[in-house]
PDB file of N, CA and C in Angstrom:
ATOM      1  N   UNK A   1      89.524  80.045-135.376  1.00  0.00           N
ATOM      2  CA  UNK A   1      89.318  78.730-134.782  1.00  0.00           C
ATOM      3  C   UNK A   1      90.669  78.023-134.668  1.00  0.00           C
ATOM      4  N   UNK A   2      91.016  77.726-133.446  1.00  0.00           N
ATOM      5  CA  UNK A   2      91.852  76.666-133.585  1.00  0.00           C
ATOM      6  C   UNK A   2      92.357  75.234-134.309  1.00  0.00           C
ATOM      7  N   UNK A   3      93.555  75.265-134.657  1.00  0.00           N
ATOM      8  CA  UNK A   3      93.640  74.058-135.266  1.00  0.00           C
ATOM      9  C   UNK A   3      92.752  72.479-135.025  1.00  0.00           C
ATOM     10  N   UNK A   4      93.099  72.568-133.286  1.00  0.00           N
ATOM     11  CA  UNK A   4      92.265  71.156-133.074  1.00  0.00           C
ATOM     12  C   UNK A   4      90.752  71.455-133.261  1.00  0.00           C
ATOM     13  N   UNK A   5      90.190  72.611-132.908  1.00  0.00           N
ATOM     14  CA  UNK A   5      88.756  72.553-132.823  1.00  0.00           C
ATOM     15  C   UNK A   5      88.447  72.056-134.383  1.00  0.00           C
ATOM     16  N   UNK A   6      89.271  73.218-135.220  1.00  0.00           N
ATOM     17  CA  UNK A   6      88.491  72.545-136.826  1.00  0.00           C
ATOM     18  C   UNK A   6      88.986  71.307-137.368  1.00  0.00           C
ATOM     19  N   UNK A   7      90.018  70.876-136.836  1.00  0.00           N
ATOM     20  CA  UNK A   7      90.249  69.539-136.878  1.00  0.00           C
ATOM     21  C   UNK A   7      89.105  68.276-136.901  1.00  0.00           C
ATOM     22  N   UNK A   8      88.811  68.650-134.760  1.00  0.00           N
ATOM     23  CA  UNK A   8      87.835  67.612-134.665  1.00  0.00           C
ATOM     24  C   UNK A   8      86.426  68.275-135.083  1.00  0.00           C
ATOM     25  N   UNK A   9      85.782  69.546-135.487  1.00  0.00           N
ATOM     26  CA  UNK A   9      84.573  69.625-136.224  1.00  0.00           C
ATOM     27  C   UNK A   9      84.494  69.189-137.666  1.00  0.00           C
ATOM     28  N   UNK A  10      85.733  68.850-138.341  1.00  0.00           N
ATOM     29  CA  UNK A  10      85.740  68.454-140.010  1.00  0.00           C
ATOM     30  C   UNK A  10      85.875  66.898-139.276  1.00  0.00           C
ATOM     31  N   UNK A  11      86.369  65.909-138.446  1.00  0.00           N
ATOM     32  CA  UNK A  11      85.613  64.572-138.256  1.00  0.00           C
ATOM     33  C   UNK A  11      84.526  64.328-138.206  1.00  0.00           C
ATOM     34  N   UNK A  12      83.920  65.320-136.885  1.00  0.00           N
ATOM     35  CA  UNK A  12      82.760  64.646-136.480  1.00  0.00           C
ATOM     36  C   UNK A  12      81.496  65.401-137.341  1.00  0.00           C
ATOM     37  N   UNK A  13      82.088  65.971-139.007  1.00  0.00           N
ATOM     38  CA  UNK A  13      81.099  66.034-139.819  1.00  0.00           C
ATOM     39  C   UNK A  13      81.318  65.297-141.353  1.00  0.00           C
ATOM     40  N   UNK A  14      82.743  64.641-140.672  1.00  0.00           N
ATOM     41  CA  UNK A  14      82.802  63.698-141.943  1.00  0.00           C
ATOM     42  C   UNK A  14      83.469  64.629-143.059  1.00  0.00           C
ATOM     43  N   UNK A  15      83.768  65.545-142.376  1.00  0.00           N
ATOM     44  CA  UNK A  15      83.988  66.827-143.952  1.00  0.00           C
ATOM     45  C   UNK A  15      85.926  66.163-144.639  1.00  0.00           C
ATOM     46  N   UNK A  16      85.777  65.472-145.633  1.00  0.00           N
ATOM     47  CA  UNK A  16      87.451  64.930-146.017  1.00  0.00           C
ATOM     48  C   UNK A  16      87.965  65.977-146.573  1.00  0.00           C
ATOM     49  N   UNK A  17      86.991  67.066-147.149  1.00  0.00           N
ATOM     50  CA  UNK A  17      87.346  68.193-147.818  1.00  0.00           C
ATOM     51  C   UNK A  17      88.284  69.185-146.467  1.00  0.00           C
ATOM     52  N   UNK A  18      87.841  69.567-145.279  1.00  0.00           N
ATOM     53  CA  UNK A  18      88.183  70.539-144.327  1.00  0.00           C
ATOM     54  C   UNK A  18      89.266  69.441-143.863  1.00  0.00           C
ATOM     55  N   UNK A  19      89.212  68.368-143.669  1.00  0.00           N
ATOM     56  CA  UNK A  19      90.580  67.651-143.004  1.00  0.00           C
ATOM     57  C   UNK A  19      91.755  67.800-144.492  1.00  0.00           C
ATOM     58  N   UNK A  20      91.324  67.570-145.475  1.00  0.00           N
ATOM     59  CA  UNK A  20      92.416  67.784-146.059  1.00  0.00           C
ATOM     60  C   UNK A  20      93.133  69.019-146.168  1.00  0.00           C
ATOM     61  N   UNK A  21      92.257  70.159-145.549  1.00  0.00           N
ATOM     62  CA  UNK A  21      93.007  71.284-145.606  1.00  0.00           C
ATOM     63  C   UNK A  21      93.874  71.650-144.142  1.00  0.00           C
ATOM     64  N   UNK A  22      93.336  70.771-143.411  1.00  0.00           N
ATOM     65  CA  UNK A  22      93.967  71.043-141.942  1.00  0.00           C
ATOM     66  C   UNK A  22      95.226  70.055-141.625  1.00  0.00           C
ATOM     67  N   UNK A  23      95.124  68.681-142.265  1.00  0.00           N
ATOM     68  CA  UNK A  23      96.401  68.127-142.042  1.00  0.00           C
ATOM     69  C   UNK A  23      97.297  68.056-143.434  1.00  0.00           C
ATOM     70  N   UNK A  24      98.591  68.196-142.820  1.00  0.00           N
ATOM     71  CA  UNK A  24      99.690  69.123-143.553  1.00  0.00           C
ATOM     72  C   UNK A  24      99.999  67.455-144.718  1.00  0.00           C
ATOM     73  N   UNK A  25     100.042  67.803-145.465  1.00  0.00           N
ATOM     74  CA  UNK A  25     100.647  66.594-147.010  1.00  0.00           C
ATOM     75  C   UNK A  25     101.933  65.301-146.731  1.00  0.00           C
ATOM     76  N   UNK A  26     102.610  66.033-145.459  1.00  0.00           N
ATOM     77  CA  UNK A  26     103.661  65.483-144.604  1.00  0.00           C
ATOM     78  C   UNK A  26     103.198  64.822-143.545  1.00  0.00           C
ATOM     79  N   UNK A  27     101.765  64.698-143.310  1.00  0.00           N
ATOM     80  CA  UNK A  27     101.783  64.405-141.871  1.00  0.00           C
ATOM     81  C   UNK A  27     102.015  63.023-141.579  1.00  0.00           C
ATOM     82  N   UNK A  28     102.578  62.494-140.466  1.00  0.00           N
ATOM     83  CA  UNK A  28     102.741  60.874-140.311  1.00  0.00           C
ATOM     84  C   UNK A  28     102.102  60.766-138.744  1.00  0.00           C
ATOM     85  N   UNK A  29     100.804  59.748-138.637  1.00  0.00           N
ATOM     86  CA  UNK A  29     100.157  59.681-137.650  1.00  0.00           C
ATOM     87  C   UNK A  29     100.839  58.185-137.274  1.00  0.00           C
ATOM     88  N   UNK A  30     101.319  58.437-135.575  1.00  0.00           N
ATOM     89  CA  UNK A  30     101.706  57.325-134.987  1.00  0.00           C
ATOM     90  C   UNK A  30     100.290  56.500-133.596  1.00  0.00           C
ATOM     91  N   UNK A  31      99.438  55.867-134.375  1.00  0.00           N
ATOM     92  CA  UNK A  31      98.606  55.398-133.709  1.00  0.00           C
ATOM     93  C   UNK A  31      98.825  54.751-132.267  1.00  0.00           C
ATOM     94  N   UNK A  32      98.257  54.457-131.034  1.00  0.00           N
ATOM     95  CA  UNK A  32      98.673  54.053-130.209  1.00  0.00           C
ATOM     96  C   UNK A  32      98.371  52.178-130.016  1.00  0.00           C
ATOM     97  N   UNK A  33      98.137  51.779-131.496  1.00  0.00           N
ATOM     98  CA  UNK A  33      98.280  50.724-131.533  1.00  0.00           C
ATOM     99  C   UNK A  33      98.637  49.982-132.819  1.00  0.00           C
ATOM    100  N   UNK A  34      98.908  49.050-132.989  1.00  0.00           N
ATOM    101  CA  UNK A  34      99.371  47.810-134.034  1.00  0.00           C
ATOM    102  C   UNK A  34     100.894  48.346-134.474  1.00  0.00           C
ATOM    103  N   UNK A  35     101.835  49.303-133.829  1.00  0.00           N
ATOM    104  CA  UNK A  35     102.827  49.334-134.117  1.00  0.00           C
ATOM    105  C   UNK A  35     103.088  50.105-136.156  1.00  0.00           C
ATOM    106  N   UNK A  36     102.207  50.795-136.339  1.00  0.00           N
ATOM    107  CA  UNK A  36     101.918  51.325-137.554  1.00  0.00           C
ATOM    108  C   UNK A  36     102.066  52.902-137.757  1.00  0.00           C
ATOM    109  N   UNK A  37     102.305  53.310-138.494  1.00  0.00           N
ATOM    110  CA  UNK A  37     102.326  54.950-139.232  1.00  0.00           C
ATOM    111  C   UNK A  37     101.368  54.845-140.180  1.00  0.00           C
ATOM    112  N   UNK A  38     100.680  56.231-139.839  1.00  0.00           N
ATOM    113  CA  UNK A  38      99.746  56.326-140.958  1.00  0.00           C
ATOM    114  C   UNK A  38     100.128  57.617-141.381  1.00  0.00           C
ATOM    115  N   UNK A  39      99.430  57.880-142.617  1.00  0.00           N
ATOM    116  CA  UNK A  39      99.470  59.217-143.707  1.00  0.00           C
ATOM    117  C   UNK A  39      98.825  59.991-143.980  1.00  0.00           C
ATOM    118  N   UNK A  40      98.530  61.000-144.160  1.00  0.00           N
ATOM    119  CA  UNK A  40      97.344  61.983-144.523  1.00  0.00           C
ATOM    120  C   UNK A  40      96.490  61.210-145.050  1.00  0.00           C
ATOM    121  N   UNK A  41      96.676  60.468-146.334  1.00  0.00           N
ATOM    122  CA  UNK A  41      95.620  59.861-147.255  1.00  0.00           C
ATOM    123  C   UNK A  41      94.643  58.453-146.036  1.00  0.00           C
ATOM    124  N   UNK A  42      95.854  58.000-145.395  1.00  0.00           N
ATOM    125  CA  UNK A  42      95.370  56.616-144.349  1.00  0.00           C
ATOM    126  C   UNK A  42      93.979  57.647-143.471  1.00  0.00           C
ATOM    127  N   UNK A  43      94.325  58.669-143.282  1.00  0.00           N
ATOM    128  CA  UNK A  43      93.633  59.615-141.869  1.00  0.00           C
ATOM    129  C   UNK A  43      92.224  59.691-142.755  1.00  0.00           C
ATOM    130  N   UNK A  44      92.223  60.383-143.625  1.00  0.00           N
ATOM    131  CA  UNK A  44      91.226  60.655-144.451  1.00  0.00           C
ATOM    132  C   UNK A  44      90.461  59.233-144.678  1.00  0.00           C
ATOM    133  N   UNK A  45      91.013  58.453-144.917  1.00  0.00           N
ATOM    134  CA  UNK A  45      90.163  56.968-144.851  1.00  0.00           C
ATOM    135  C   UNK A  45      89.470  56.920-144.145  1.00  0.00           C
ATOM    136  N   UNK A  46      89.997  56.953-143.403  1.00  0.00           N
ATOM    137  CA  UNK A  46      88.946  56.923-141.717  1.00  0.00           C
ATOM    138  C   UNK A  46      87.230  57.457-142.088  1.00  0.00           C
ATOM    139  N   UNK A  47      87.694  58.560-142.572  1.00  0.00           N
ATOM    140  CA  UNK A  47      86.465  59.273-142.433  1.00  0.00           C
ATOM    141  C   UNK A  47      85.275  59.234-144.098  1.00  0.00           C
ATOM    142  N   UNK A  48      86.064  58.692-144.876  1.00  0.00           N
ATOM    143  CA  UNK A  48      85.719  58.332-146.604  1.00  0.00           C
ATOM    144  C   UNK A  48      85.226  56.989-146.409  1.00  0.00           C
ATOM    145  N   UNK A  49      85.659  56.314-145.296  1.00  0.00           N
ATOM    146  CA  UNK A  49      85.153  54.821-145.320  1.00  0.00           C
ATOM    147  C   UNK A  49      83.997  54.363-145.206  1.00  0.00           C
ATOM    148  N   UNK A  50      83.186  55.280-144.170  1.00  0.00           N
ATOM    149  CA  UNK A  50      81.993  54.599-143.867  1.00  0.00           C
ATOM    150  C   UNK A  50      82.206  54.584-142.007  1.00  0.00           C
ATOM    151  N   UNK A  51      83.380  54.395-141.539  1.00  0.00           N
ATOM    152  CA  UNK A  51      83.633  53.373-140.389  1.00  0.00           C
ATOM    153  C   UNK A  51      84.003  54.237-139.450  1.00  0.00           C
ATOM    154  N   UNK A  52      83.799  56.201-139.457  1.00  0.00           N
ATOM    155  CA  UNK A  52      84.399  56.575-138.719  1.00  0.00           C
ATOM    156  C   UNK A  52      84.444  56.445-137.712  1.00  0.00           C
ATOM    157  N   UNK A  53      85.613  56.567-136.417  1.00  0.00           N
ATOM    158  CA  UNK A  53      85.144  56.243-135.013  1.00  0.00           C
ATOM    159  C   UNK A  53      84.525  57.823-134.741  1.00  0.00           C
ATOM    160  N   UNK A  54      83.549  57.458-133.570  1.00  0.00           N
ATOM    161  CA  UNK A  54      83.032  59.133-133.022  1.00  0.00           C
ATOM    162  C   UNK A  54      83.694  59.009-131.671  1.00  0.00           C
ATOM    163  N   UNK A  55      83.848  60.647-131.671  1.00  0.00           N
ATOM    164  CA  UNK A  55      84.109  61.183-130.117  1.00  0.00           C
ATOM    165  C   UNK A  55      83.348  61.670-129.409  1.00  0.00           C
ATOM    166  N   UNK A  56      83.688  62.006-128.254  1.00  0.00           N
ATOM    167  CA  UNK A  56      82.828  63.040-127.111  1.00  0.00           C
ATOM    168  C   UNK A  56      83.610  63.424-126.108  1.00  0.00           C
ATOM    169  N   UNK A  57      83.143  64.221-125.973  1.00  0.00           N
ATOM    170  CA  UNK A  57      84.240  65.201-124.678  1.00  0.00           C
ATOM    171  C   UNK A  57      85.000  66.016-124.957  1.00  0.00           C
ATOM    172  N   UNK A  58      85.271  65.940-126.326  1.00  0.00           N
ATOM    173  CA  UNK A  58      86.652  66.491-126.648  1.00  0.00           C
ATOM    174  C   UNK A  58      87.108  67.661-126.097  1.00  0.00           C
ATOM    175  N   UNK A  59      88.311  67.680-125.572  1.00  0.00           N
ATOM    176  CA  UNK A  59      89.002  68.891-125.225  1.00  0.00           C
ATOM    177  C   UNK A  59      90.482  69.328-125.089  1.00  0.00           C
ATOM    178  N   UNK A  60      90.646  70.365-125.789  1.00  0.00           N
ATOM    179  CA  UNK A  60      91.799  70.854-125.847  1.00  0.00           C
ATOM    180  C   UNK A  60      92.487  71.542-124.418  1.00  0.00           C
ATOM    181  N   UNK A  61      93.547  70.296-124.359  1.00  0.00           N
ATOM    182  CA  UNK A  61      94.709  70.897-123.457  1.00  0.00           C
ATOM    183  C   UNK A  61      95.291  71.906-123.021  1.00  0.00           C
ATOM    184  N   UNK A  62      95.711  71.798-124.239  1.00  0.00           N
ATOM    185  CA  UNK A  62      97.071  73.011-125.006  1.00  0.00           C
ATOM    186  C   UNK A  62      97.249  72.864-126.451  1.00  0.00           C
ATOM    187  N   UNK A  63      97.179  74.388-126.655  1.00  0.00           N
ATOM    188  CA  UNK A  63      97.322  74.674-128.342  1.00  0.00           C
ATOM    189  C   UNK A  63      98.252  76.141-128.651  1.00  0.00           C
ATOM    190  N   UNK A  64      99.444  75.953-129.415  1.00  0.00           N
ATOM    191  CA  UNK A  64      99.894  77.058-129.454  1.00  0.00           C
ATOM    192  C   UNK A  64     100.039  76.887-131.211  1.00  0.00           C
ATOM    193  N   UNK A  65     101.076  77.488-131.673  1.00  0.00           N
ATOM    194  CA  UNK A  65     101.148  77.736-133.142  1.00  0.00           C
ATOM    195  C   UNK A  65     102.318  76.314-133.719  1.00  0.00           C
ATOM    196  N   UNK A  66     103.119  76.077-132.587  1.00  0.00           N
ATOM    197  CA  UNK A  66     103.750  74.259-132.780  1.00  0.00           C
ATOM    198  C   UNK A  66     103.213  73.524-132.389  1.00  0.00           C
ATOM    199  N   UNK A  67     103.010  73.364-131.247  1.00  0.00           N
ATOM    200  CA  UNK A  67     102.050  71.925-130.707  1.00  0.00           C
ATOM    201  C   UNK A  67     100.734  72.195-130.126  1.00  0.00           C
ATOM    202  N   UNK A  68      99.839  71.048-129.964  1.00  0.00           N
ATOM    203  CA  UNK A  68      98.534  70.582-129.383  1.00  0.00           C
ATOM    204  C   UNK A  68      98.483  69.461-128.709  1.00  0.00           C
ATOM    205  N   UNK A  69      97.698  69.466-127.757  1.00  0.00           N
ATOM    206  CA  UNK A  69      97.216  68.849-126.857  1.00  0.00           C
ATOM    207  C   UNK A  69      95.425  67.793-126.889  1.00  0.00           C
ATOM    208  N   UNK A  70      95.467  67.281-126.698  1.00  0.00           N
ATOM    209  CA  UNK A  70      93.976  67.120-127.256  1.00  0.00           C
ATOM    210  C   UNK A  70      93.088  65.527-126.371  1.00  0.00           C
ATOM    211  N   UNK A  71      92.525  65.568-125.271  1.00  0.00           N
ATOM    212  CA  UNK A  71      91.831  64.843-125.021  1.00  0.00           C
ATOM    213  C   UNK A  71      90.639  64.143-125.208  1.00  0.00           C
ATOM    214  N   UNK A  72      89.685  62.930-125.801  1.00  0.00           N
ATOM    215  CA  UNK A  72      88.829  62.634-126.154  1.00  0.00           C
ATOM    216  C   UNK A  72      88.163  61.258-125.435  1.00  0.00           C
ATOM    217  N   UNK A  73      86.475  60.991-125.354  1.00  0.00           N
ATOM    218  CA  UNK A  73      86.487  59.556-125.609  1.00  0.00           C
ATOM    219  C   UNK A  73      86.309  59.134-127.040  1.00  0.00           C
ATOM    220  N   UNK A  74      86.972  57.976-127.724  1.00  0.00           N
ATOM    221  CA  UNK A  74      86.444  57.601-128.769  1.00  0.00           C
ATOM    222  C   UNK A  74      85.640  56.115-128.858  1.00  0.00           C
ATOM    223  N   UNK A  75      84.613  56.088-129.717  1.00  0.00           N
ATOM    224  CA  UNK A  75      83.630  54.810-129.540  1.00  0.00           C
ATOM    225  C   UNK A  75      84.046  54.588-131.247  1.00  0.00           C
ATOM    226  N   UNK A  76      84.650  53.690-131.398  1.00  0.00           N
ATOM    227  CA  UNK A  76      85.012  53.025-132.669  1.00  0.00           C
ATOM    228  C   UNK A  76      83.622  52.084-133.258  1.00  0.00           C
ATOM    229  N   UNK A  77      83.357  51.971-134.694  1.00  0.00           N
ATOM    230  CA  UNK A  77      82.680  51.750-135.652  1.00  0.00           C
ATOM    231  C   UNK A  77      82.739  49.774-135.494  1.00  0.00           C
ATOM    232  N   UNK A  78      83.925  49.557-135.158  1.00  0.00           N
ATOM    233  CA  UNK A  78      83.970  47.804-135.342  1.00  0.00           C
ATOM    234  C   UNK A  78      83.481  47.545-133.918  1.00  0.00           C
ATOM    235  N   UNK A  79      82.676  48.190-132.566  1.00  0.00           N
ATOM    236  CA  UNK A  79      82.267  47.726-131.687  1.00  0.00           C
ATOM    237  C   UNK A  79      83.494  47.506-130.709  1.00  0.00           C
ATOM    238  N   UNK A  80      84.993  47.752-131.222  1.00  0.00           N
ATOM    239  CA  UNK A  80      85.799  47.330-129.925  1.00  0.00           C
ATOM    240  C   UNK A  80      85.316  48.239-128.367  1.00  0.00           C
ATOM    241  N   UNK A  81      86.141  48.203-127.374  1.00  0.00           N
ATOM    242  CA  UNK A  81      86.384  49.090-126.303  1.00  0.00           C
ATOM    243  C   UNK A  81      87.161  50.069-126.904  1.00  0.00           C
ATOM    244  N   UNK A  82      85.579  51.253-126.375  1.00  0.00           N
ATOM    245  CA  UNK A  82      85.706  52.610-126.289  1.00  0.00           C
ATOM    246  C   UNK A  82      86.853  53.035-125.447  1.00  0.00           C
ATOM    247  N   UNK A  83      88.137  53.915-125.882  1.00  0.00           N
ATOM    248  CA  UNK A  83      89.175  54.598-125.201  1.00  0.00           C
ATOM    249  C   UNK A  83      88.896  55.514-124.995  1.00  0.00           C
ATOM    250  N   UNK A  84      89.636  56.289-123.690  1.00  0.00           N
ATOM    251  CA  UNK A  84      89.729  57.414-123.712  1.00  0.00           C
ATOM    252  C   UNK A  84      91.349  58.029-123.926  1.00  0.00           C
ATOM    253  N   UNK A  85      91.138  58.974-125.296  1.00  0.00           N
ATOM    254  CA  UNK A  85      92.395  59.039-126.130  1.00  0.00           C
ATOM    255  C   UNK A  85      92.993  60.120-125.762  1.00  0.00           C
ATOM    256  N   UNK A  86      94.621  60.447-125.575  1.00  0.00           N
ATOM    257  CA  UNK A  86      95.313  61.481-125.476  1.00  0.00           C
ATOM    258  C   UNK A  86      95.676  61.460-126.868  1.00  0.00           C
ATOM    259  N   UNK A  87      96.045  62.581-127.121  1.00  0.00           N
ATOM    260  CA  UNK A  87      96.656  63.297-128.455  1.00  0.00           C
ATOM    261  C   UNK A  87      97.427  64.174-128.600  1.00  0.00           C
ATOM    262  N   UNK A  88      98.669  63.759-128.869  1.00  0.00           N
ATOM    263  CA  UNK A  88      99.725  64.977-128.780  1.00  0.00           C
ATOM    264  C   UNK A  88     100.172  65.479-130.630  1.00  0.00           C
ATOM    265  N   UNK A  89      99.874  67.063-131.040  1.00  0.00           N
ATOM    266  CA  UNK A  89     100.144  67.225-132.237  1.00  0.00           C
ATOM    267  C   UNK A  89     101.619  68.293-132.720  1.00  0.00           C
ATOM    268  N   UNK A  90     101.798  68.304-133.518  1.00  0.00           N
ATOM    269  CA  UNK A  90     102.681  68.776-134.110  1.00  0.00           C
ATOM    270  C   UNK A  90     102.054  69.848-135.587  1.00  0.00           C
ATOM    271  N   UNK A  91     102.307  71.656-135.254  1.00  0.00           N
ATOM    272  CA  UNK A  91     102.000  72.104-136.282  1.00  0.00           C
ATOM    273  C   UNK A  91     102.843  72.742-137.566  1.00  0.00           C
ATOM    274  N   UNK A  92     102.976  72.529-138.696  1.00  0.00           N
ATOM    275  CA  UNK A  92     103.787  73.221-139.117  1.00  0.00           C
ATOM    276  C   UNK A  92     102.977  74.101-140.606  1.00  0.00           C
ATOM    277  N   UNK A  93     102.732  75.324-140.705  1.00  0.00           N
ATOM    278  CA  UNK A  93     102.456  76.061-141.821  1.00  0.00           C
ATOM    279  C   UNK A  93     100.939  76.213-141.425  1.00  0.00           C
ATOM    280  N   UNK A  94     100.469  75.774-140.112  1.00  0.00           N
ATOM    281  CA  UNK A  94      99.307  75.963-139.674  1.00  0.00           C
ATOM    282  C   UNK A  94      98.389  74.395-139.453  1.00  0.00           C
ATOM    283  N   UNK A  95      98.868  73.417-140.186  1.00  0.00           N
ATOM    284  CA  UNK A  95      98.434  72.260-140.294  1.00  0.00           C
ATOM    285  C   UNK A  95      98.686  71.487-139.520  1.00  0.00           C
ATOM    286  N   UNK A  96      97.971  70.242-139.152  1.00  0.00           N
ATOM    287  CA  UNK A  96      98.741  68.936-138.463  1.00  0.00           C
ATOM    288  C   UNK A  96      99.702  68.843-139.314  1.00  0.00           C
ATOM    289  N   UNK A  97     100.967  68.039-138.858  1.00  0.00           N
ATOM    290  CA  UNK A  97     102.200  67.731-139.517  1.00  0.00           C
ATOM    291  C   UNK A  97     102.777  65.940-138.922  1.00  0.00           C
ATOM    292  N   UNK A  98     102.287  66.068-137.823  1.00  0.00           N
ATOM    293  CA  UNK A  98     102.596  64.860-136.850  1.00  0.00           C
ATOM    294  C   UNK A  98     101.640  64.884-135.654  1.00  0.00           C
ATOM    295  N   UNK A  99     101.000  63.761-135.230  1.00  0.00           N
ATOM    296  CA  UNK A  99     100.567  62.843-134.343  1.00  0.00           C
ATOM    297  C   UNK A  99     100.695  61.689-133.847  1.00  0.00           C
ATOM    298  N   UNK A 100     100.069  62.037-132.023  1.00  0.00           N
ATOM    299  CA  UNK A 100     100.777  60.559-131.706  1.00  0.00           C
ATOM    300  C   UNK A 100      99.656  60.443-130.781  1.00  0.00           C
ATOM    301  N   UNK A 101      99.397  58.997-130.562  1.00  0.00           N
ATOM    302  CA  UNK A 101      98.196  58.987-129.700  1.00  0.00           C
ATOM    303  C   UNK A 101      98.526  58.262-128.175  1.00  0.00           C
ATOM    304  N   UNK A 102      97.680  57.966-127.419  1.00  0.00           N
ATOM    305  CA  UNK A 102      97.847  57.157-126.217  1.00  0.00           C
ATOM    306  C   UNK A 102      96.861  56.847-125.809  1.00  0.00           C
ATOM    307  N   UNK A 103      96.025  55.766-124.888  1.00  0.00           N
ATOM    308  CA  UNK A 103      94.661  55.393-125.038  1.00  0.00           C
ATOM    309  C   UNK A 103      94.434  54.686-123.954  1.00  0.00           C
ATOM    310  N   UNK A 104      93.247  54.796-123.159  1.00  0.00           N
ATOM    311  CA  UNK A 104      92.833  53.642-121.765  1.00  0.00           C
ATOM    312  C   UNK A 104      92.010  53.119-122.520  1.00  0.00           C
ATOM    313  N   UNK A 105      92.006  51.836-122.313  1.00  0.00           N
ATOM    314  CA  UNK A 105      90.373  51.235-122.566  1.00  0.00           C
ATOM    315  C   UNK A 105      89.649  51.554-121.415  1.00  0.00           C
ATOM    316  N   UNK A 106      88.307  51.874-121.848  1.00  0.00           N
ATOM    317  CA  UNK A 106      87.339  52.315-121.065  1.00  0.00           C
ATOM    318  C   UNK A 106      86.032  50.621-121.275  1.00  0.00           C
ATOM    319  N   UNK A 107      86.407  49.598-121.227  1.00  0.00           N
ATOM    320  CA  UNK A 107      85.706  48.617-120.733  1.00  0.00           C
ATOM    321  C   UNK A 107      84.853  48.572-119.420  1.00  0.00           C
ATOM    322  N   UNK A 108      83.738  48.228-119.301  1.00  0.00           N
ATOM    323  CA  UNK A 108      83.257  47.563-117.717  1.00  0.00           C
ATOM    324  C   UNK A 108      84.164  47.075-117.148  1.00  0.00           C
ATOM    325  N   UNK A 109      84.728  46.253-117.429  1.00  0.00           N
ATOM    326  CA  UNK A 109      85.610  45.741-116.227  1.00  0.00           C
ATOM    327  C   UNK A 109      87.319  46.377-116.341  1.00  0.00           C
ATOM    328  N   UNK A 110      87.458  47.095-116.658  1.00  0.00           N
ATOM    329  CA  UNK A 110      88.547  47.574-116.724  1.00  0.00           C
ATOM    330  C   UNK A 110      88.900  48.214-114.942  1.00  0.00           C
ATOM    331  N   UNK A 111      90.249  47.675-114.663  1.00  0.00           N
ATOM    332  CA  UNK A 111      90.344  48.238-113.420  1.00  0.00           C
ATOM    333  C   UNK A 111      92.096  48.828-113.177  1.00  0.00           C
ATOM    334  N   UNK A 112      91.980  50.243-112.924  1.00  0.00           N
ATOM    335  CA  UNK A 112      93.408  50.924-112.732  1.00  0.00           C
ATOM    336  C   UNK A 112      94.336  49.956-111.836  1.00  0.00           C
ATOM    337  N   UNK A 113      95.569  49.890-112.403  1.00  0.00           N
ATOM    338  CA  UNK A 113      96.519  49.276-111.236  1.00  0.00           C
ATOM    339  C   UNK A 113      96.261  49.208-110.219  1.00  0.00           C
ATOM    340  N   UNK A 114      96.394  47.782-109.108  1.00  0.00           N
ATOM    341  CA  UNK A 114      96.053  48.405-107.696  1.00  0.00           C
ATOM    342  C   UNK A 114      94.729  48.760-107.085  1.00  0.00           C
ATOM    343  N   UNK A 115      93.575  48.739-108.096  1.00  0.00           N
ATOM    344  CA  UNK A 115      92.258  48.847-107.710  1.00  0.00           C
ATOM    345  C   UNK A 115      91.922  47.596-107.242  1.00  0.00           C
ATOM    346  N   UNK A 116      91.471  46.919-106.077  1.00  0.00           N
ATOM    347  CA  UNK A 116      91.207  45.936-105.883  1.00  0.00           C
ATOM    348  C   UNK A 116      89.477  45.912-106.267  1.00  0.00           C
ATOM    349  N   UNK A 117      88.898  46.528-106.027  1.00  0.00           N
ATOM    350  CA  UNK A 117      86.841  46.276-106.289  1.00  0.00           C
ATOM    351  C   UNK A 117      87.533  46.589-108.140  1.00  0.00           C
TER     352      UNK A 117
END
């Protein structure tokens, strides 16, 4: 199995046990918002909290034995606007090591540059 697949199957089963074995002790996640780094232990929160966000769609880009690719929608737990998330990873010893995200809001009224309707 690929890194991202067991990645995102140990989220979207809540497993903190299988994420702790998949992201690397080093890893530093650069969220695509509030200007913050997070940590293996911060990532695992996520999913120990209660509050995880869920995905759908998910799909892998590109995956080799250094980097991943990883497209998703995510519907977050506090009710904000659902994104649809890019994910670029970094592997080292088989593990996540580094992430970085990027994100549309997927709102009703959300409209691409230049869309006039």
């Amino acid at each position: 199995m690929s890194i991202i697949a067991a990645y995102n199957e140990a989220w979207e089963n809540e497993n903190t046990e299988a994420l702790g074995e998949i992201i690397h002790d080093d890893c530093v996640f650069n969220p695509h918002v509030g200007g913050i780094t997070m940590s293996k232990s911060d990532i695992i929160g996520f999913v120990s909290g209660g509050n995880t966000p869920k995905s759908e769609q998910n799909r892998i880009l590109f995956e080799n034995d250094e980097v991943g690719v990883a497209h998703s929608i995510v519907h977050f737990a506090n009710g904000s606007t659902s994104e649809a998330v890019l994910s670029f990873m970094r592997f080292k010893d088989g593990k996540i090591v580094s992430m970085e995200t990027g994100a549309t809001p997927l709102s009703d009224d959300y409209k691409v540059v230049g869309q006039d309707n």
